[in-house]
Protein backbone atom coordinates (compact mmCIF):
# COMPACT_ATOMS: atom_id res chain seq x y z
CA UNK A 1 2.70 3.80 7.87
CA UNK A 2 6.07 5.09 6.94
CA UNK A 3 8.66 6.25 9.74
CA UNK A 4 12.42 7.42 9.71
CA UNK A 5 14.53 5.06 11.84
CA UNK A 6 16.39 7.11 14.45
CA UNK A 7 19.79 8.17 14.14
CA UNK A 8 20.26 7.06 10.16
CA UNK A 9 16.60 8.15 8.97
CA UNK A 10 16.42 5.53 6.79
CA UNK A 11 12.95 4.50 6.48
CA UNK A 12 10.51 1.48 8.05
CA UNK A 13 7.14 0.33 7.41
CA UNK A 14 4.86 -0.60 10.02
CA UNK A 15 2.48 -2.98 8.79
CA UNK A 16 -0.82 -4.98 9.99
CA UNK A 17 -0.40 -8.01 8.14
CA UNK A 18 -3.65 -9.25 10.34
CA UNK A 19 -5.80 -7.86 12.65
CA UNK A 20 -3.92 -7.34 16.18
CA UNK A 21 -0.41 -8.18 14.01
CA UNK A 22 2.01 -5.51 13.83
CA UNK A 23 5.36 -5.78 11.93
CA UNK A 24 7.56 -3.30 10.95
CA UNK A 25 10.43 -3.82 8.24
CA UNK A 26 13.16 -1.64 6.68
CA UNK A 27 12.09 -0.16 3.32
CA UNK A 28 15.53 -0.19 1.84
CA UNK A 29 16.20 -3.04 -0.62
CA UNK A 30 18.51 -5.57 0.81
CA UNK A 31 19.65 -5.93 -3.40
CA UNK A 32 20.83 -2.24 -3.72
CA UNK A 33 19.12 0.33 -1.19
CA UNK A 34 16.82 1.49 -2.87
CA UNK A 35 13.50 2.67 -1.00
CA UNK A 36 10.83 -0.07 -1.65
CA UNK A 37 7.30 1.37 -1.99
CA UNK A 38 4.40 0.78 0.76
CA UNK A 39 3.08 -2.67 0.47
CA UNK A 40 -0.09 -3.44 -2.18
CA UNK A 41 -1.01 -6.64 -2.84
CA UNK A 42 0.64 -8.53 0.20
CA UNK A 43 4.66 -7.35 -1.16
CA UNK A 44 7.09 -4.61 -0.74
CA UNK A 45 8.27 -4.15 -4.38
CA UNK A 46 11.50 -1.97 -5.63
CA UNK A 47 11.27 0.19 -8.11
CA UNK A 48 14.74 0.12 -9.03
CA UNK A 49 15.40 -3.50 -9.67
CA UNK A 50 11.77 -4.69 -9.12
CA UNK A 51 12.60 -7.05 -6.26
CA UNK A 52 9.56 -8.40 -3.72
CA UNK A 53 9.09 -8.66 -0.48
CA UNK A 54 6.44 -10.55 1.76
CA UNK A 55 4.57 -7.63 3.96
CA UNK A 56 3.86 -9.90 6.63
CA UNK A 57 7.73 -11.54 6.53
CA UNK A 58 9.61 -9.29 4.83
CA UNK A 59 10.87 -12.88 3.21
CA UNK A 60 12.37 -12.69 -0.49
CA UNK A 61 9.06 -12.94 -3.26
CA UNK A 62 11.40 -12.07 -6.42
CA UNK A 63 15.02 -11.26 -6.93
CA UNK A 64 17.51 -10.12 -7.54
CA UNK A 65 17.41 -9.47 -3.78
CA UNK A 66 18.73 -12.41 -1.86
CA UNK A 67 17.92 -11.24 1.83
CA UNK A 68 14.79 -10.74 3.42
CA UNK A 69 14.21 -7.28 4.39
CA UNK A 70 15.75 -6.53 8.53
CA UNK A 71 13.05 -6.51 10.83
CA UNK A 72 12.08 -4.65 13.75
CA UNK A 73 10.38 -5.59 16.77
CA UNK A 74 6.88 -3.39 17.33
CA UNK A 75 5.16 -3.22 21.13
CA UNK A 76 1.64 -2.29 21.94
CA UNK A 77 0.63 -0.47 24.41
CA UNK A 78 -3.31 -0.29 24.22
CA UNK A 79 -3.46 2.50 21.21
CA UNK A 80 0.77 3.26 21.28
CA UNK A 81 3.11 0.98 19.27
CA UNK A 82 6.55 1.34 19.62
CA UNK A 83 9.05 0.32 17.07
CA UNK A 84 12.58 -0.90 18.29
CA UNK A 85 15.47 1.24 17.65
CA UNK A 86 17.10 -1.39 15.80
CA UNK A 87 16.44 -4.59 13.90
CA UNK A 88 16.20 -7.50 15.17
C-alpha cells in the first residue's frame, strides 16, 4: 500500500514482508529521489537509476544508491496500523 507522508507528501510503502510483519519505508531513492516502484520480487527498484532495495529491510540490493531506504515505525491495533509521522 502506498501513502503520502504528512506534511511533505512524499510517499511510503507499507509492506508485509511476513505474515503479522508490517514495515513501512520511504519510496524516494536515497541515490537521487526518485519514486521507487511498489515492491515485486522481494525489492523496491528505481526506475531512474535502477537501484534496489530489500522490501522487508529497505537495505541496499544494487547501487548506485548507498543508503538504505528511511524507515518508519508501523503499530497495530487489531485491524488499524498506524505509520509514524517520521522515520525512525
Amino acid at each position: 500500500m502506498q501513502l503520502s507522508a504528512p506534511g511533505t507528501g512524499d510517499p511510503i510503502f507499507v509492506v508485509q514482508p511476513k505474515p503479522g510483519v508490517f514495515c513501512a519505508f520511504s519510496g524516494a531513492c536515497t541515490h537521487a529521489g526518485c519514486t521507487v516502484l511498489p515492491p515485486k520480487e522481494g525489492a523496491f527498484v528505481c526506475p531512474c537509476h535502477d537501484s534496489a532495495f530489500d522490501v522487508a529491510t529497505g537495505a541496499v540490493l544494487r547501487g548506485p544508491a548507498t543508503e538504505a531506504l528511511p524507515r518508519y515505525a508501523v503499530t497495530r491495533s487489531g485491524a488499524t496500523l498506524r505509520v509514524a509521522e517520521k522515520p525512525e
